[in-house]
N, C-alpha and C. Protein backbone atom coordinates (compact mmCIF):
# COMPACT_ATOMS: atom_id res chain seq x y z
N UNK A 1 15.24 2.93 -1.14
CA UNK A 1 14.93 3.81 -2.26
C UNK A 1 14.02 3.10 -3.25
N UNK A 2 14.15 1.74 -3.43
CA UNK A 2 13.56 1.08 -4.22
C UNK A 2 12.18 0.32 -3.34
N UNK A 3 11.44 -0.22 -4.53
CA UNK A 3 10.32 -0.86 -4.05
C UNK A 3 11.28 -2.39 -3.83
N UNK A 4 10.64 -3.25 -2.84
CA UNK A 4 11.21 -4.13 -2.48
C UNK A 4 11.18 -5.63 -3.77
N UNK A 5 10.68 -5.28 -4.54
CA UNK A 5 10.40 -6.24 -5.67
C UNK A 5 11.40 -5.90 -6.84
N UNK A 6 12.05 -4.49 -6.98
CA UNK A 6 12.73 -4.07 -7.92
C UNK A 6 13.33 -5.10 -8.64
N UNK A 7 13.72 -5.14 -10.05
CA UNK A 7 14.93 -6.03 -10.46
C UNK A 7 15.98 -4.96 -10.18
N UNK A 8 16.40 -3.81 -10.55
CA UNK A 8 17.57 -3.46 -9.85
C UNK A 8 17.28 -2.53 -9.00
N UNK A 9 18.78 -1.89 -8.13
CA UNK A 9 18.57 -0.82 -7.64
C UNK A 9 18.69 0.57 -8.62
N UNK A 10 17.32 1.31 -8.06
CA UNK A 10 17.69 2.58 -9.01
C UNK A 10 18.47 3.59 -8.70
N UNK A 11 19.13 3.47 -7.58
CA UNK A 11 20.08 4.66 -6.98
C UNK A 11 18.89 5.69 -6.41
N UNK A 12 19.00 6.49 -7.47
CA UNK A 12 18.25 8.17 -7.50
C UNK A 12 16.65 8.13 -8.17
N UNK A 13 16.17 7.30 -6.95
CA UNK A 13 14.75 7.58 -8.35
C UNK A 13 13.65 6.06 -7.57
N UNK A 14 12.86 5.74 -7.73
CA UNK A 14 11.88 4.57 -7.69
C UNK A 14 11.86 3.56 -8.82
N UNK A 15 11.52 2.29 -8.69
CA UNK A 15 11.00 0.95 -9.32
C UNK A 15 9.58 1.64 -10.01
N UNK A 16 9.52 1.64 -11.20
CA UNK A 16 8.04 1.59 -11.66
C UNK A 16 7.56 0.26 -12.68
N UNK A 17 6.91 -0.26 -11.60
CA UNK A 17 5.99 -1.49 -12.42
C UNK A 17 5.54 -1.32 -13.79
N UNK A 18 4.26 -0.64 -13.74
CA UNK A 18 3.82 -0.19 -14.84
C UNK A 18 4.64 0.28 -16.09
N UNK A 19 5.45 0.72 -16.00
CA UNK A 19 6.39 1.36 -17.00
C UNK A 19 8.13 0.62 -17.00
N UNK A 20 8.47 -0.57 -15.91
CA UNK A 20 9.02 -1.36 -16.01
C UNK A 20 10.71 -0.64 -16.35
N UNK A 21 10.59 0.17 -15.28
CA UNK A 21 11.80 1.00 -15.54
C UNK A 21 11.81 2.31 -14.26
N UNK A 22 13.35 2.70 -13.85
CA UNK A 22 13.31 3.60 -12.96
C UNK A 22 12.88 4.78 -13.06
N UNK A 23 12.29 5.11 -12.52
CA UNK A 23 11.52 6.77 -12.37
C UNK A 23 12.86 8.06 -11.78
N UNK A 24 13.29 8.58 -12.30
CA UNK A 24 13.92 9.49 -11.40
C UNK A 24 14.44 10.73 -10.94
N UNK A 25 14.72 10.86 -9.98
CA UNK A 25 14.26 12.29 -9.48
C UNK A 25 15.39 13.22 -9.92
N UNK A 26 14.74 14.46 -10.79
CA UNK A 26 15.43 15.53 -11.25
C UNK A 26 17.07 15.64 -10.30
N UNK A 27 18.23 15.97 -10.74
CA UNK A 27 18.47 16.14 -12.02
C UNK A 27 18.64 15.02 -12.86
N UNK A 28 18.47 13.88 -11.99
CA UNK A 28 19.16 12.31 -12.47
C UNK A 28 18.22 11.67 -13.58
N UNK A 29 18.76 11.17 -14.75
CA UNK A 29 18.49 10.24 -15.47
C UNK A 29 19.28 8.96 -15.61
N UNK A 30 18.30 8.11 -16.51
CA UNK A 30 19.05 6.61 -16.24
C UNK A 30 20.03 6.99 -17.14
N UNK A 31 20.97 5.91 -16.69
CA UNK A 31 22.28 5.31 -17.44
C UNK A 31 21.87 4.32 -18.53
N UNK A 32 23.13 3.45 -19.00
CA UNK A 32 23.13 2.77 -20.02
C UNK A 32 22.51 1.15 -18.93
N UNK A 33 22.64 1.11 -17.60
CA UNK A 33 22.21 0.23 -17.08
C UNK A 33 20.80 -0.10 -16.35
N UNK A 34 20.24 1.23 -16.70
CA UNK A 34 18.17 1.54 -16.25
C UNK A 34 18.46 2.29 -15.21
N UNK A 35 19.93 2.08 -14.30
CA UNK A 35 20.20 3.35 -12.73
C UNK A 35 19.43 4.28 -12.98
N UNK A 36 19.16 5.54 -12.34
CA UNK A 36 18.85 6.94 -12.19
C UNK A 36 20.64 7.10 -11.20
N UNK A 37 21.23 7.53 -12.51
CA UNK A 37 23.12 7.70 -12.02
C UNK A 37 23.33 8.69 -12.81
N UNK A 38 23.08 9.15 -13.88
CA UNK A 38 23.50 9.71 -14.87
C UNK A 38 22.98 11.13 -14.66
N UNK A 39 24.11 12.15 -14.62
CA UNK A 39 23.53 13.44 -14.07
C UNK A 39 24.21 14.49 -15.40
N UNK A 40 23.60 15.34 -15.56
CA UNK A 40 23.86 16.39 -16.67
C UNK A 40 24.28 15.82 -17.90
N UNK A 41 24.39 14.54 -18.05
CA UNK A 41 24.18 14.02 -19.94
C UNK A 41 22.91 14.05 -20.89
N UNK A 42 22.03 14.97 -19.67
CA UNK A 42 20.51 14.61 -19.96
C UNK A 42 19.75 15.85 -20.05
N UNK A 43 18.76 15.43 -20.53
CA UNK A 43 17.05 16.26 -20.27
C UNK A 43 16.53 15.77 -18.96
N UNK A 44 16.70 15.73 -17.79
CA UNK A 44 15.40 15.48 -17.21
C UNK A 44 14.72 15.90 -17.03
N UNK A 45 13.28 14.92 -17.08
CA UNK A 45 12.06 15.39 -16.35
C UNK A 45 11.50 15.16 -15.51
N UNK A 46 10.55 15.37 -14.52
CA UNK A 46 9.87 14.76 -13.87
C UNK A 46 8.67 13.87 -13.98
N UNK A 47 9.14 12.20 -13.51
CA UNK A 47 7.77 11.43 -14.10
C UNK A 47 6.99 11.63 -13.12
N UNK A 48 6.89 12.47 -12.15
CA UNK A 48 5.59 12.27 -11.13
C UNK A 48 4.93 14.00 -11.18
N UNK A 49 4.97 14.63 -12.25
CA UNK A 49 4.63 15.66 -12.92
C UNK A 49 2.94 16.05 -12.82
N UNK A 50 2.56 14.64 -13.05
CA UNK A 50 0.97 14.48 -13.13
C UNK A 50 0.29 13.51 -12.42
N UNK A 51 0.75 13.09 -11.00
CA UNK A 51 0.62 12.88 -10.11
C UNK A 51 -1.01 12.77 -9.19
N UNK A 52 -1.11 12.20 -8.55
CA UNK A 52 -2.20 12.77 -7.55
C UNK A 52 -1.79 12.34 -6.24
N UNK A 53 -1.76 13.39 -5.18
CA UNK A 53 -1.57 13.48 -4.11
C UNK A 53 -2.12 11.82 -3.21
N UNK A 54 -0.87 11.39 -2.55
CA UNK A 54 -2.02 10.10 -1.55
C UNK A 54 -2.53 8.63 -2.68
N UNK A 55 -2.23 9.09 -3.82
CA UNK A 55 -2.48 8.04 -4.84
C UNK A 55 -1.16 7.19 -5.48
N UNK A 56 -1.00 8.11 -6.04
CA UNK A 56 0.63 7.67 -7.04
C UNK A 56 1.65 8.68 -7.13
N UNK A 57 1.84 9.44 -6.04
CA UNK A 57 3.16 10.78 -6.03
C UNK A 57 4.10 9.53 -4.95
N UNK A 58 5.31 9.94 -5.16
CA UNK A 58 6.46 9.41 -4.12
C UNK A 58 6.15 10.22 -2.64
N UNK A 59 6.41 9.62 -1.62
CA UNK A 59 6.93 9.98 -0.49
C UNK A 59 8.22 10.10 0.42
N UNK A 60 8.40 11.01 1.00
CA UNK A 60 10.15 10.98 1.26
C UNK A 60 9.70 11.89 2.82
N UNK A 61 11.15 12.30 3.50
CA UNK A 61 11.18 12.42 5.09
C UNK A 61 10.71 14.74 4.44
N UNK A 62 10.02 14.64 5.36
CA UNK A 62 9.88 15.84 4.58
C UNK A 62 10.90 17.30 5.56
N UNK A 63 11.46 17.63 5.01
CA UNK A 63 12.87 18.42 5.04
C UNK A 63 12.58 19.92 5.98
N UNK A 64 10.96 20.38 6.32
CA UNK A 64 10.37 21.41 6.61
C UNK A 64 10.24 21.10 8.37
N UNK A 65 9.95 19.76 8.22
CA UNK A 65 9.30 19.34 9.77
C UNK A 65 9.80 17.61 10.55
N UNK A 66 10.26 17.95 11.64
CA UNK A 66 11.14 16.57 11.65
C UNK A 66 10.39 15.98 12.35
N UNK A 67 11.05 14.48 11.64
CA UNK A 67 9.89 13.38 11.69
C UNK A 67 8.45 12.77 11.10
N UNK A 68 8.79 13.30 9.88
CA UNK A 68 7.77 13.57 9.22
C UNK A 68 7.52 13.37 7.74
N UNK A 69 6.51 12.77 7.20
CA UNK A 69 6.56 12.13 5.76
C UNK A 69 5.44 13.36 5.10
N UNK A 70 6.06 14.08 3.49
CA UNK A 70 5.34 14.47 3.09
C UNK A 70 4.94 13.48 1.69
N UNK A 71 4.46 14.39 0.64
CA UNK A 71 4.00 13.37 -0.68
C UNK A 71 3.93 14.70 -1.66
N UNK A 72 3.76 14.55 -2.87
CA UNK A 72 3.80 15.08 -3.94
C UNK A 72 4.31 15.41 -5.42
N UNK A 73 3.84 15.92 -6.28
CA UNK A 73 4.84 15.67 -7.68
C UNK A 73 6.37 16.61 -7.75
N UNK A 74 6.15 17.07 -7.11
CA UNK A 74 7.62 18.13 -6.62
C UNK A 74 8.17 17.86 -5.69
N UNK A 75 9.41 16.58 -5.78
CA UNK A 75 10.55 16.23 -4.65
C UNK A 75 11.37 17.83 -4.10
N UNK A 76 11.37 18.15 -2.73
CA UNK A 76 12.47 19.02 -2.96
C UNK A 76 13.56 18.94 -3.24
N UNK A 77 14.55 20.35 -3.91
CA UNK A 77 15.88 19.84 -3.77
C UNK A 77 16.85 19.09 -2.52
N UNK A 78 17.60 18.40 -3.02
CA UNK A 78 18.27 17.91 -1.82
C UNK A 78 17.51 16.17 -1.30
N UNK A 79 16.81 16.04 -1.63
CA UNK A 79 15.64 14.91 -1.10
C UNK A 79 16.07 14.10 -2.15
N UNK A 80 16.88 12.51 -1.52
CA UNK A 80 17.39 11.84 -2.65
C UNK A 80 16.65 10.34 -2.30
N UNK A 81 16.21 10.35 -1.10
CA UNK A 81 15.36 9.53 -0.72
C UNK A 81 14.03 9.35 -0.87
N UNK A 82 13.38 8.09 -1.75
CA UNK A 82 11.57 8.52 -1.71
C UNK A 82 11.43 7.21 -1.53
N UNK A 83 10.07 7.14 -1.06
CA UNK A 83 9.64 6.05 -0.93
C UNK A 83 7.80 5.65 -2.00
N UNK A 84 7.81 4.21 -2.96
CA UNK A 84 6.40 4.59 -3.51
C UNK A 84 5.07 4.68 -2.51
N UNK A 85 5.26 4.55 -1.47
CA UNK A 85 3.80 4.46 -0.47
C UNK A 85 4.21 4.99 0.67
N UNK A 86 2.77 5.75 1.12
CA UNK A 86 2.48 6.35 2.63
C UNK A 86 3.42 5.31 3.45
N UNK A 87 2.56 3.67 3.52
CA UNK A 87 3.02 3.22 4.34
C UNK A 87 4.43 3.01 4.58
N UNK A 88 5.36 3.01 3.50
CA UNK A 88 6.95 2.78 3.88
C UNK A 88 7.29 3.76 4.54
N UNK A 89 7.09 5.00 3.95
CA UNK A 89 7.26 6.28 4.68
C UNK A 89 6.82 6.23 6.37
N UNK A 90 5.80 5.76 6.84
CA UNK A 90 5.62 5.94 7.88
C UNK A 90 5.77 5.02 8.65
N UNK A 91 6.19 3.92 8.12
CA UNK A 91 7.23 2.72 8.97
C UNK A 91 8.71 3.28 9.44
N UNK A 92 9.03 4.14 8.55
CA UNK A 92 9.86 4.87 9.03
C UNK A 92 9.93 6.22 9.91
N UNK A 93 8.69 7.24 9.77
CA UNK A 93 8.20 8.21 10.75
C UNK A 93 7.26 7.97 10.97
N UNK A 94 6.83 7.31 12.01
CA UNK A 94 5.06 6.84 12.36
C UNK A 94 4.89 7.82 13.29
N UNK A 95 5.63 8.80 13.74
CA UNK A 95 4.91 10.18 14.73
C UNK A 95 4.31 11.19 13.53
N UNK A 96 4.70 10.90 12.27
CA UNK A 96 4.15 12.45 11.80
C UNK A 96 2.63 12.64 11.28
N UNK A 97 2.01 13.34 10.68
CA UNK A 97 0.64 13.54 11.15
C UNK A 97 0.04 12.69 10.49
N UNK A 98 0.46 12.67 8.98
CA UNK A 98 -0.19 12.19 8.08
C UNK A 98 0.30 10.38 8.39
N UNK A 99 0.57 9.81 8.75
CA UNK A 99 0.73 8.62 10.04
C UNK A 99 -0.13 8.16 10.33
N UNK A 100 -0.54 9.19 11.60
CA UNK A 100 -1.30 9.05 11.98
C UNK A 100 -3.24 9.06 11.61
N UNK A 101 -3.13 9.71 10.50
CA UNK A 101 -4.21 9.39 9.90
C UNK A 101 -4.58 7.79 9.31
N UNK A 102 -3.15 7.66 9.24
CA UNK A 102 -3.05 6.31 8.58
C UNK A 102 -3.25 4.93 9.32
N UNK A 103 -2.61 5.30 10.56
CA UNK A 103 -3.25 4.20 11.55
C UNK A 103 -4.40 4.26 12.08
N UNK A 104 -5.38 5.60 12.25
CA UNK A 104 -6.52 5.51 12.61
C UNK A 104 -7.41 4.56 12.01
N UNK A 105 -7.19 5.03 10.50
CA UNK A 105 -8.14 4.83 9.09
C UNK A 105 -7.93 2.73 9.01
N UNK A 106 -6.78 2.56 9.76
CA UNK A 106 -6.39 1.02 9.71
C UNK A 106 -7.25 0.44 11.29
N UNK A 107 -7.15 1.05 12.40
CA UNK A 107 -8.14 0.74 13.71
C UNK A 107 -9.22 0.96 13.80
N UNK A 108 -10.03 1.98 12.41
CA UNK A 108 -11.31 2.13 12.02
C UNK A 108 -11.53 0.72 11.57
N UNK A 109 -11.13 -0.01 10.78
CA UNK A 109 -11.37 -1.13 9.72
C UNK A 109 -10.87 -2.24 10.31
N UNK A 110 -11.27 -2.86 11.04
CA UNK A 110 -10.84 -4.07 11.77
C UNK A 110 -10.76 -5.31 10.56
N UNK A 111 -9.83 -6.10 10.70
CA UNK A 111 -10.11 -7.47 9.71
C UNK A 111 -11.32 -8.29 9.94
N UNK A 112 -11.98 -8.64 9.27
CA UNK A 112 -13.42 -9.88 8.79
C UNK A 112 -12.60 -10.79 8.68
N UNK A 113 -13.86 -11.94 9.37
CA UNK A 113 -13.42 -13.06 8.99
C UNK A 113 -13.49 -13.74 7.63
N UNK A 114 -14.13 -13.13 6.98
CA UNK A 114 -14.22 -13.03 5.03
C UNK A 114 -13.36 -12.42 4.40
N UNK A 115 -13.30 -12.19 3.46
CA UNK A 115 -12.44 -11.75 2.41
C UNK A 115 -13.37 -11.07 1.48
N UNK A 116 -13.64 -9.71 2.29
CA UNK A 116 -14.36 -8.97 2.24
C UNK A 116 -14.00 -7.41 1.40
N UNK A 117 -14.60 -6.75 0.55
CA UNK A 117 -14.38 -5.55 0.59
C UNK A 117 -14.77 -4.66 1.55
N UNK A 118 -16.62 -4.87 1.48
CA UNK A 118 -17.12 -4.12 2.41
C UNK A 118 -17.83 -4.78 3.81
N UNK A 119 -18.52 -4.69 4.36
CA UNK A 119 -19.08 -5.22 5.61
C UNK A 119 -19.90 -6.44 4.99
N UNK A 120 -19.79 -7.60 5.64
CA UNK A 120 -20.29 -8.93 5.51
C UNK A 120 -21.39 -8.74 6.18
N UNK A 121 -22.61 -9.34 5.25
CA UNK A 121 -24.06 -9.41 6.07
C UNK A 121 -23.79 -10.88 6.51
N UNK A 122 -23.63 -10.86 7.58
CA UNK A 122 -23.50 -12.44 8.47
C UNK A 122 -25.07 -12.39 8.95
N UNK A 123 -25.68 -13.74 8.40
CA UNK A 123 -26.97 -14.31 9.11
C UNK A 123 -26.86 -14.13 10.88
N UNK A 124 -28.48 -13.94 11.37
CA UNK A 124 -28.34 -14.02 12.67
C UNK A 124 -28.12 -15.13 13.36
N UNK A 125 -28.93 -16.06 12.86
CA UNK A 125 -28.28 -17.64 12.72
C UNK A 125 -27.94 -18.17 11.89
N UNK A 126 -27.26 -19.59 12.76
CA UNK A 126 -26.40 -20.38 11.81
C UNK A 126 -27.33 -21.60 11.93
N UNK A 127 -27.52 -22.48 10.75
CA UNK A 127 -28.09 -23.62 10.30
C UNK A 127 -26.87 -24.56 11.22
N UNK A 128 -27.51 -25.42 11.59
CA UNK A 128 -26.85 -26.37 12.73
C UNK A 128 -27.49 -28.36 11.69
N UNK A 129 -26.89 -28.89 11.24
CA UNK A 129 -27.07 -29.77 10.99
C UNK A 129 -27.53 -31.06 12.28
N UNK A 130 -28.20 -31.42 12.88
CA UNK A 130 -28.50 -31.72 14.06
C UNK A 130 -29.04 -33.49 13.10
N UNK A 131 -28.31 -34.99 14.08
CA UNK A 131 -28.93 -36.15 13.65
C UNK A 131 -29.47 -36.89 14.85
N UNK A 132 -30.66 -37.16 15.06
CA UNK A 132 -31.50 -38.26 16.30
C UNK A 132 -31.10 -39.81 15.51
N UNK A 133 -30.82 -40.29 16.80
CA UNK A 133 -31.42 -41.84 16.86
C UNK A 133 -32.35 -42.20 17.85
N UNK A 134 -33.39 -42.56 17.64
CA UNK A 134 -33.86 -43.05 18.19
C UNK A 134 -34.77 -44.66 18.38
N UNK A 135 -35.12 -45.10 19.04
CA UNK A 135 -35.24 -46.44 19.54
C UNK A 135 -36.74 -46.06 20.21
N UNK A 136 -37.99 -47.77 19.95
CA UNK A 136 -38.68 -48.16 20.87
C UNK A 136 -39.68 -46.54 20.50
N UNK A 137 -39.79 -46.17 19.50
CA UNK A 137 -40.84 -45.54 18.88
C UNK A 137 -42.22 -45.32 18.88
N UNK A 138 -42.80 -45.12 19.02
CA UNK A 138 -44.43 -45.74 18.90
C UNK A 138 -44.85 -45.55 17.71
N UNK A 139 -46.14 -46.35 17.33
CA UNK A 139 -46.24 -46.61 15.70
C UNK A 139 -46.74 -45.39 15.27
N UNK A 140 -47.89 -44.33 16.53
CA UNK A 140 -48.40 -43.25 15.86
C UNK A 140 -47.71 -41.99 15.93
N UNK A 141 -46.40 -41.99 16.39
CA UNK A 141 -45.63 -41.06 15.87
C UNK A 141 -45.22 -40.59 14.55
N UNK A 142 -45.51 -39.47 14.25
CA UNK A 142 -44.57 -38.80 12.62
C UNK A 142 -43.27 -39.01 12.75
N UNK A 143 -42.72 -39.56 11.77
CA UNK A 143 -41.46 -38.77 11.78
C UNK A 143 -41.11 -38.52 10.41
N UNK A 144 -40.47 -37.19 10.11
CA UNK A 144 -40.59 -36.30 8.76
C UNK A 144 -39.13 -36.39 8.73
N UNK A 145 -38.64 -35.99 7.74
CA UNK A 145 -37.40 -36.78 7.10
C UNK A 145 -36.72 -35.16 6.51
């Protein structure tokens, strides 16, 4: 339920970095301990309200189609499980579609040997440091340095 870095567990709800406190999912609000435990002592709202799809909405097993991860600012009811990223979600359902977009988009983009954002212009050649010795010379030879 939590991001794997959490300081606690939030029960009912996600780890949010940014805001350094549990996020959580209607009807649950935090307790006196940061949980998302606390049910009808409250207002809740929804913090993923204003959301963007695939960016920063939670993901959870989606309840319509099995095997399958949806995303968005509206958890359904019943859905007590979310996860903050595609990818957890689909470590857990890697058959469902949106998955599979996800592993394509990862076998499109192979790793560089750089530490790269975008495509490395690698020279066609490589400078080769190359050293002669040589011996028994003749005097009217160049040799350039």
């Amino acid at each position: 339920i939590d991001a794997d870095d959490s300081p606690i567990d939030c029960m009912y709800g996600l780890w949010s970095e940014k805001n350094c406190e549990c996020l959580c999912i209607q009807p649950y609000c935090t307790d006196l301990s940061g949980r998302c435990a606390a049910m009808f002592t409250c207002n809740p709202t929804n913090p993923w309200a204003n959301c963007v799809r695939g960016v920063d909405c939670p993901w959870w097993k989606n309840t319509l189609k099995e095997n399958s991860c949806a995303t968005g600012p509206e958890i359904p009811n019943g859905v007590w499980e979310v996860w903050p990223t595609q990818k957890e979600c689909c470590a857990l359902y890697p058959q469902s579609e949106v998955c599979e977009t996800l592993n394509k988009k990862e076998e499109e983009n192979p790793p560089t040997p750089f530490p790269t954002i975008g495509a490395a212009n690698l020279p066609d050649f490589e400078d080769v440091v190359v050293k002669f010795s040589g011996s028994n010379i003749p005097v009217d030879v160049s040799v350039v340095a």
